[in-house]
PDB file of N, CA and C in Angstrom:
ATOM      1  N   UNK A   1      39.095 -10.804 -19.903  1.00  0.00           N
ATOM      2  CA  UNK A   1      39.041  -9.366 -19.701  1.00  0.00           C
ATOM      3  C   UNK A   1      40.374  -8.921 -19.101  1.00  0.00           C
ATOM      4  N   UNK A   2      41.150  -8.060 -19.672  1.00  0.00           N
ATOM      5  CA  UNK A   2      42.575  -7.623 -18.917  1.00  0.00           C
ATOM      6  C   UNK A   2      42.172  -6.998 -17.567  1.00  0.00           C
ATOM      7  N   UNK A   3      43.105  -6.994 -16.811  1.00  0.00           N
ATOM      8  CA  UNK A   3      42.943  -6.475 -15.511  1.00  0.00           C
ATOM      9  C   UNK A   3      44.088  -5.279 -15.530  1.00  0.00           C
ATOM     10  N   UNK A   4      43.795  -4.453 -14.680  1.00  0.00           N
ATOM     11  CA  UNK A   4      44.670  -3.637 -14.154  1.00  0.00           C
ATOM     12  C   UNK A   4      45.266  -3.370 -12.425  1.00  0.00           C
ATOM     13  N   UNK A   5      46.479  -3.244 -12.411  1.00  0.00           N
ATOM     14  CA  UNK A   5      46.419  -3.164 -10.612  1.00  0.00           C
ATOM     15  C   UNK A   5      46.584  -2.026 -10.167  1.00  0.00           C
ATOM     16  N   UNK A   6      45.426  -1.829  -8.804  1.00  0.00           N
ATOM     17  CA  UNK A   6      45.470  -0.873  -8.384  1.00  0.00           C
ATOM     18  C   UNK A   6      45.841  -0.465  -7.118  1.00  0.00           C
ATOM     19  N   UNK A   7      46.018   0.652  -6.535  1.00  0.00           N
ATOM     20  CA  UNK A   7      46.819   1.061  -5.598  1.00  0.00           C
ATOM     21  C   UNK A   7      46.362   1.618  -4.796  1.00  0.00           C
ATOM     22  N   UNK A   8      45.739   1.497  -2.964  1.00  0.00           N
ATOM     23  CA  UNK A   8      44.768   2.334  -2.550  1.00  0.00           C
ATOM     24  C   UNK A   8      45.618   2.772  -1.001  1.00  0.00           C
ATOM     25  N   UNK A   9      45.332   4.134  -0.858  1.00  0.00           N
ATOM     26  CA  UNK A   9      45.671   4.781   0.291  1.00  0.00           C
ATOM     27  C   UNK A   9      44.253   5.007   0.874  1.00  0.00           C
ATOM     28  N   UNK A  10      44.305   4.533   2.147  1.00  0.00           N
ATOM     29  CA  UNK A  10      43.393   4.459   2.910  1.00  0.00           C
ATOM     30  C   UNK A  10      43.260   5.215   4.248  1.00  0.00           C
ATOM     31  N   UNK A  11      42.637   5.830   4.723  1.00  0.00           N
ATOM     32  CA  UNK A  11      42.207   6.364   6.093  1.00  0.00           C
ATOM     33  C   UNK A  11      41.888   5.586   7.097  1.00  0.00           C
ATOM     34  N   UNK A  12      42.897   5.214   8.186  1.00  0.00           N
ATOM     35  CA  UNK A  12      42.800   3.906   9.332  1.00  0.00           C
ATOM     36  C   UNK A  12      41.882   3.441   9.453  1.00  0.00           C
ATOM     37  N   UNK A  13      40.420   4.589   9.697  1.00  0.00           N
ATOM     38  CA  UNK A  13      39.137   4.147   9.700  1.00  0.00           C
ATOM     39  C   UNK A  13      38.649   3.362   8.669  1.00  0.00           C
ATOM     40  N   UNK A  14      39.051   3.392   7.154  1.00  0.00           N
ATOM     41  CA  UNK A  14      38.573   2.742   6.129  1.00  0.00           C
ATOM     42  C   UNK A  14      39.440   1.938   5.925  1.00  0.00           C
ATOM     43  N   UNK A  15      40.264   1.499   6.779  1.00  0.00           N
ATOM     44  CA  UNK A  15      41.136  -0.005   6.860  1.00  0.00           C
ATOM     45  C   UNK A  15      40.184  -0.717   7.788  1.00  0.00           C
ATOM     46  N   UNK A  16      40.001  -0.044   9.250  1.00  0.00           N
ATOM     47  CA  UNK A  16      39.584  -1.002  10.012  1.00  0.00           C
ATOM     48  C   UNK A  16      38.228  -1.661   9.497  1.00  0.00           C
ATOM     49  N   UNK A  17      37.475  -0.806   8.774  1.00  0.00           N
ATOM     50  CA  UNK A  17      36.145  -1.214   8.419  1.00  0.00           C
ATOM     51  C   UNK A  17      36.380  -2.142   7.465  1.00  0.00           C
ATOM     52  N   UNK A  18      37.258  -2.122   5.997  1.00  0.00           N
ATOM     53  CA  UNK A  18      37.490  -3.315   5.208  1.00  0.00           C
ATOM     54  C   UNK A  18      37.847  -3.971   5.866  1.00  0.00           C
ATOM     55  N   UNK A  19      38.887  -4.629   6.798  1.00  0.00           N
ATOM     56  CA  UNK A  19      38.881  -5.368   7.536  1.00  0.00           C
ATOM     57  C   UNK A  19      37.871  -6.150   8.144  1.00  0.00           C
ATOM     58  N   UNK A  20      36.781  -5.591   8.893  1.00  0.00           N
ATOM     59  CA  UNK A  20      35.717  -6.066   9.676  1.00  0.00           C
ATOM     60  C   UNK A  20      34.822  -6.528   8.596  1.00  0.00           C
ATOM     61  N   UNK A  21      35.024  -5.994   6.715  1.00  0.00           N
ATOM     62  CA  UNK A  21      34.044  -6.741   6.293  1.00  0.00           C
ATOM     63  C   UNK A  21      35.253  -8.222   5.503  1.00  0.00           C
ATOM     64  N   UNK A  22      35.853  -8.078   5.613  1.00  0.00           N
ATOM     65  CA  UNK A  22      37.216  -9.646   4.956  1.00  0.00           C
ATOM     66  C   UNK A  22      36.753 -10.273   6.036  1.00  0.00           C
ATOM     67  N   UNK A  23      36.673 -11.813   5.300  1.00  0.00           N
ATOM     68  CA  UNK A  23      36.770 -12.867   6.629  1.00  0.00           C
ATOM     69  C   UNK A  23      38.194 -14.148   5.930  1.00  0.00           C
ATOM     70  N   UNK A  24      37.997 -14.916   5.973  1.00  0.00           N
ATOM     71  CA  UNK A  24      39.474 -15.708   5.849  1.00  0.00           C
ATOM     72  C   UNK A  24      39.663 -16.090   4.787  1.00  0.00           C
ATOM     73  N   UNK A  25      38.211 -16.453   4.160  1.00  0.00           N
ATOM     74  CA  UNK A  25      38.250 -17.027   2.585  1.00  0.00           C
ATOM     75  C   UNK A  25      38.087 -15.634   1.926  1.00  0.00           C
ATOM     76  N   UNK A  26      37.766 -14.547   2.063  1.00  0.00           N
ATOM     77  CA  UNK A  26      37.883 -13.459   1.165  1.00  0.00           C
ATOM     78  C   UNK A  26      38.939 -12.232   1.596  1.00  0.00           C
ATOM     79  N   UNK A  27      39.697 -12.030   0.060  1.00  0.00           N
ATOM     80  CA  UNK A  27      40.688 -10.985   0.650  1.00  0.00           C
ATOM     81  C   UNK A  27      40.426  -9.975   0.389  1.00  0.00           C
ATOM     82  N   UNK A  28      41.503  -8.428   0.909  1.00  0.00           N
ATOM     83  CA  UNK A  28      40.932  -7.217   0.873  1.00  0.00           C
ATOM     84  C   UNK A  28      40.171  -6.595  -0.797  1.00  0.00           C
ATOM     85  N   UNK A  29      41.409  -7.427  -2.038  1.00  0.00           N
ATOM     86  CA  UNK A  29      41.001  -7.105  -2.870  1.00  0.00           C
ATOM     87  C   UNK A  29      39.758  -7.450  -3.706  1.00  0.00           C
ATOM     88  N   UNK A  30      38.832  -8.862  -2.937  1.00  0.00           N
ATOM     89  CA  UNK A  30      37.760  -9.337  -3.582  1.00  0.00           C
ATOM     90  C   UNK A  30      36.651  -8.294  -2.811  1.00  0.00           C
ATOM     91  N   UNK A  31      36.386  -7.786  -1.564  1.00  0.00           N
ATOM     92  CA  UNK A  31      36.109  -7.213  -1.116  1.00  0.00           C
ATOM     93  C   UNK A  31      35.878  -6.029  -1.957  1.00  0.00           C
ATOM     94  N   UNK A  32      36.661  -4.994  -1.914  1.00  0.00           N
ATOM     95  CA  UNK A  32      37.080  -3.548  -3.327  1.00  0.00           C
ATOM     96  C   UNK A  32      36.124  -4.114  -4.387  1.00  0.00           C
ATOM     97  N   UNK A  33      36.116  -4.965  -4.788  1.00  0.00           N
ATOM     98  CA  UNK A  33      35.402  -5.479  -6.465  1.00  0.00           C
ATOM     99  C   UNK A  33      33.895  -5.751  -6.270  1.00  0.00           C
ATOM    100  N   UNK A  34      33.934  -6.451  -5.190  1.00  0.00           N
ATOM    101  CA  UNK A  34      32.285  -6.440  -4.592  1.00  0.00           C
ATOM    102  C   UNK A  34      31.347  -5.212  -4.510  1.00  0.00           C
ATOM    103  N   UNK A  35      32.417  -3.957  -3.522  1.00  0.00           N
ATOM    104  CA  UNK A  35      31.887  -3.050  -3.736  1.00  0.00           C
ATOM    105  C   UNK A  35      31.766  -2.338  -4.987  1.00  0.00           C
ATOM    106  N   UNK A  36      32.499  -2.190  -6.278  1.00  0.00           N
ATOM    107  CA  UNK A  36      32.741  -1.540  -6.882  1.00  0.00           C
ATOM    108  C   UNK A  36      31.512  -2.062  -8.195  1.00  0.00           C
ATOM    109  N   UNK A  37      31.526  -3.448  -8.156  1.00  0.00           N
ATOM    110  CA  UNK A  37      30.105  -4.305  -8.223  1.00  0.00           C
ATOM    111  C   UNK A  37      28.554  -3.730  -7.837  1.00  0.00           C
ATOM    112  N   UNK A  38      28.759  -3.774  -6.792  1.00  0.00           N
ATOM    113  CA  UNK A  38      27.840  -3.451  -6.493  1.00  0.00           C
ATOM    114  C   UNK A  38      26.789  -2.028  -6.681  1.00  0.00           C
ATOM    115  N   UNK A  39      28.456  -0.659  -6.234  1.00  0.00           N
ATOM    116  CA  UNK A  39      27.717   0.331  -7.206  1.00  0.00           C
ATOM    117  C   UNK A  39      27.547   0.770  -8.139  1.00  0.00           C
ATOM    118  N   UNK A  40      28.409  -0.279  -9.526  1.00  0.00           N
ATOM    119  CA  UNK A  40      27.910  -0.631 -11.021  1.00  0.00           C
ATOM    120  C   UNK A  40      26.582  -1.023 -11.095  1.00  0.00           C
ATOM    121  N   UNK A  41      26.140  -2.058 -10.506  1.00  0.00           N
ATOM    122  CA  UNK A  41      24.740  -2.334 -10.236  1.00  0.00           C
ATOM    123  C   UNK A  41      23.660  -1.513 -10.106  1.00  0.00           C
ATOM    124  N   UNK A  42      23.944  -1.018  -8.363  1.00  0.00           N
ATOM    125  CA  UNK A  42      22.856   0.068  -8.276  1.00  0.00           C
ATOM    126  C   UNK A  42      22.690   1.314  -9.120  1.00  0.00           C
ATOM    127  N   UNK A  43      23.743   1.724 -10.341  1.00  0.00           N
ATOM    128  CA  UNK A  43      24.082   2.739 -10.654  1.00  0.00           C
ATOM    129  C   UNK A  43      22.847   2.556 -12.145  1.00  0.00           C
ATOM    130  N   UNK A  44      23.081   1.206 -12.639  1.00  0.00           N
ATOM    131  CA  UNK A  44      22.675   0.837 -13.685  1.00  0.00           C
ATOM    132  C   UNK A  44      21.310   0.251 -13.423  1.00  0.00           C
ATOM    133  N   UNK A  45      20.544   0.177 -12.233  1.00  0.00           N
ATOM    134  CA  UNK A  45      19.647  -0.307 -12.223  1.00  0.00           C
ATOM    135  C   UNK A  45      18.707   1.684 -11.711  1.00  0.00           C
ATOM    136  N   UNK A  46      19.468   2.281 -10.922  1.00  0.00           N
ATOM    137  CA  UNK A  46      18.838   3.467 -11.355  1.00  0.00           C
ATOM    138  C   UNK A  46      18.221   4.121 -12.792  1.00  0.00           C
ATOM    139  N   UNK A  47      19.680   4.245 -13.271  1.00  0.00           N
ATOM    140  CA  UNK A  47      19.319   4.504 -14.872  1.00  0.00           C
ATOM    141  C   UNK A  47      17.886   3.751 -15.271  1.00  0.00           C
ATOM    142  N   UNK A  48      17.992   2.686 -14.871  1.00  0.00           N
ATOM    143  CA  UNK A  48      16.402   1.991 -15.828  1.00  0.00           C
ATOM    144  C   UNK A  48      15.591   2.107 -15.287  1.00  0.00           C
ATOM    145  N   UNK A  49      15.714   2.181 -13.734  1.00  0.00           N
ATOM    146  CA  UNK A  49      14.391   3.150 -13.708  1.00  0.00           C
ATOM    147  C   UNK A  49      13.880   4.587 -13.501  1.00  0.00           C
ATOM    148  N   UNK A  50      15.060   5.573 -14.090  1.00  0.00           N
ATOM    149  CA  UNK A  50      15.278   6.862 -14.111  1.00  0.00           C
ATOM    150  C   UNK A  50      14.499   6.657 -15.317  1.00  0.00           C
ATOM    151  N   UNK A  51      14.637   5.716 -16.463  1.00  0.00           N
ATOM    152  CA  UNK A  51      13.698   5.500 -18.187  1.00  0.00           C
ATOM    153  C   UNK A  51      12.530   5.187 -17.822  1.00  0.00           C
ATOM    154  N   UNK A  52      12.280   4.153 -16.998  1.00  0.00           N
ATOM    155  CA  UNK A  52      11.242   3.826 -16.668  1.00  0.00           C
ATOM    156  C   UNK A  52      10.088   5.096 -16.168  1.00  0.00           C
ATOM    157  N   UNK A  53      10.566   5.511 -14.978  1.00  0.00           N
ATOM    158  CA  UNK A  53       9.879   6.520 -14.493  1.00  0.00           C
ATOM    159  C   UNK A  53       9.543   7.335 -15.588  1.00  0.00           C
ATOM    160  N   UNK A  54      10.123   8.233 -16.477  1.00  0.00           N
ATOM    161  CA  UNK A  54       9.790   8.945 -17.427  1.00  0.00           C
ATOM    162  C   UNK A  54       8.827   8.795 -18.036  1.00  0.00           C
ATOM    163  N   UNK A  55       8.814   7.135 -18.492  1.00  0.00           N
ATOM    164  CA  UNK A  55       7.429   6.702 -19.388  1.00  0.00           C
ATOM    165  C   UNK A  55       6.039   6.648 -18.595  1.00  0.00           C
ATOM    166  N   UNK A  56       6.645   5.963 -17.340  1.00  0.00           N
ATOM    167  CA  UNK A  56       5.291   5.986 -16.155  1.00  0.00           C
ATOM    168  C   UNK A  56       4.347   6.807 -16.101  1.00  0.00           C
ATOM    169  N   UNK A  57       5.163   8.165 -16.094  1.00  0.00           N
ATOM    170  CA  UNK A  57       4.697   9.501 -15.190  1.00  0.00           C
ATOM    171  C   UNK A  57       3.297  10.180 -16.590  1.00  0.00           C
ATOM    172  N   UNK A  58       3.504  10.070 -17.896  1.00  0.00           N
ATOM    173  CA  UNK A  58       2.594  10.011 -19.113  1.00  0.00           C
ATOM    174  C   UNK A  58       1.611   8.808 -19.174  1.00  0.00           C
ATOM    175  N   UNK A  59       1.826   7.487 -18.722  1.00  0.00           N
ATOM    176  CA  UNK A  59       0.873   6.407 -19.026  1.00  0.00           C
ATOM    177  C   UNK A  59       0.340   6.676 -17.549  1.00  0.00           C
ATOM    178  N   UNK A  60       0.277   7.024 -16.375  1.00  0.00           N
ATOM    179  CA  UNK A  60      -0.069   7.149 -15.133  1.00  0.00           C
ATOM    180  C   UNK A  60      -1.423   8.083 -15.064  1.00  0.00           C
ATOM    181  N   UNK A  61      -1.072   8.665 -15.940  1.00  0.00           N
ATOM    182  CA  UNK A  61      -1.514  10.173 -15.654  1.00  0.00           C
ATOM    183  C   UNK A  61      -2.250  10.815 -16.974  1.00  0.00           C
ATOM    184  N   UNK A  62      -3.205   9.745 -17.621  1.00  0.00           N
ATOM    185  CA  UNK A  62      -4.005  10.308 -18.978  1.00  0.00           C
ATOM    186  C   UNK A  62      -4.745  11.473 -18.636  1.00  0.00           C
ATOM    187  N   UNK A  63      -4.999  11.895 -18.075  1.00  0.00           N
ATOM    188  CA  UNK A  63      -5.987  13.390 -18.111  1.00  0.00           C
ATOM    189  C   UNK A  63      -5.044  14.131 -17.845  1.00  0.00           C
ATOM    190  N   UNK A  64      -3.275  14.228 -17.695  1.00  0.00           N
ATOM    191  CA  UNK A  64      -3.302  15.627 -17.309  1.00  0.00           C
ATOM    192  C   UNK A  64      -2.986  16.167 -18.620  1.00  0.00           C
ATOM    193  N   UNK A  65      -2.922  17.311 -18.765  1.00  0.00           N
ATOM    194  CA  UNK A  65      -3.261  18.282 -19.795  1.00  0.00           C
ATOM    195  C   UNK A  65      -1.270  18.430 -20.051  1.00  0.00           C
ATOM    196  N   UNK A  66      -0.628  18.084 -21.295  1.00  0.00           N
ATOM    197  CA  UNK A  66       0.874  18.127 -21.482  1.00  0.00           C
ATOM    198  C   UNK A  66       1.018  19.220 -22.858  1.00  0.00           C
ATOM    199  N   UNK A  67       1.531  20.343 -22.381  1.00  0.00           N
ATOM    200  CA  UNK A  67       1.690  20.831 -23.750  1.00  0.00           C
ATOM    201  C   UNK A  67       3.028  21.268 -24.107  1.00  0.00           C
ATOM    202  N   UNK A  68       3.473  20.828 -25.283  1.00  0.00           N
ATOM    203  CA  UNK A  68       4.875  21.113 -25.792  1.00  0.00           C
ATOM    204  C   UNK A  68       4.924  22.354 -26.321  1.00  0.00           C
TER     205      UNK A  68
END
């Protein structure tokens, strides 16, 4: 997969905090990817159950009255 490099200006406060989450074996930039990971993840696991829910809310709920 090509990579690209990126370039981040940060607010002291959002240094000191990446910092406090790096420890010796991980650097600032594996850190960035974790997060960026992570809210790929949660982003994509919403979506399915943003689909999910949709179908739920009709199989949940046979008597209520749906009119198009």
């Amino acid at each position: 997969m090509p990579k690209e490099k990126l370039t981040l200006y940060l607010e002291q406060e959002m240094i000191v905090w990446l910092h406090s989450k790096t420890d010796p074996e991980l650097k600032v930039s594996a850190v960035v990817r974790n997060l960026i990971r992570d809210k790929m993840s949660l982003e994509s696991r919403k979506k399915a159950n943003d689909s999910t829910n949709r179908f739920d809310e009709f199989d949940s709920n046979p008597n209520k009255n749906y009119s198009f």
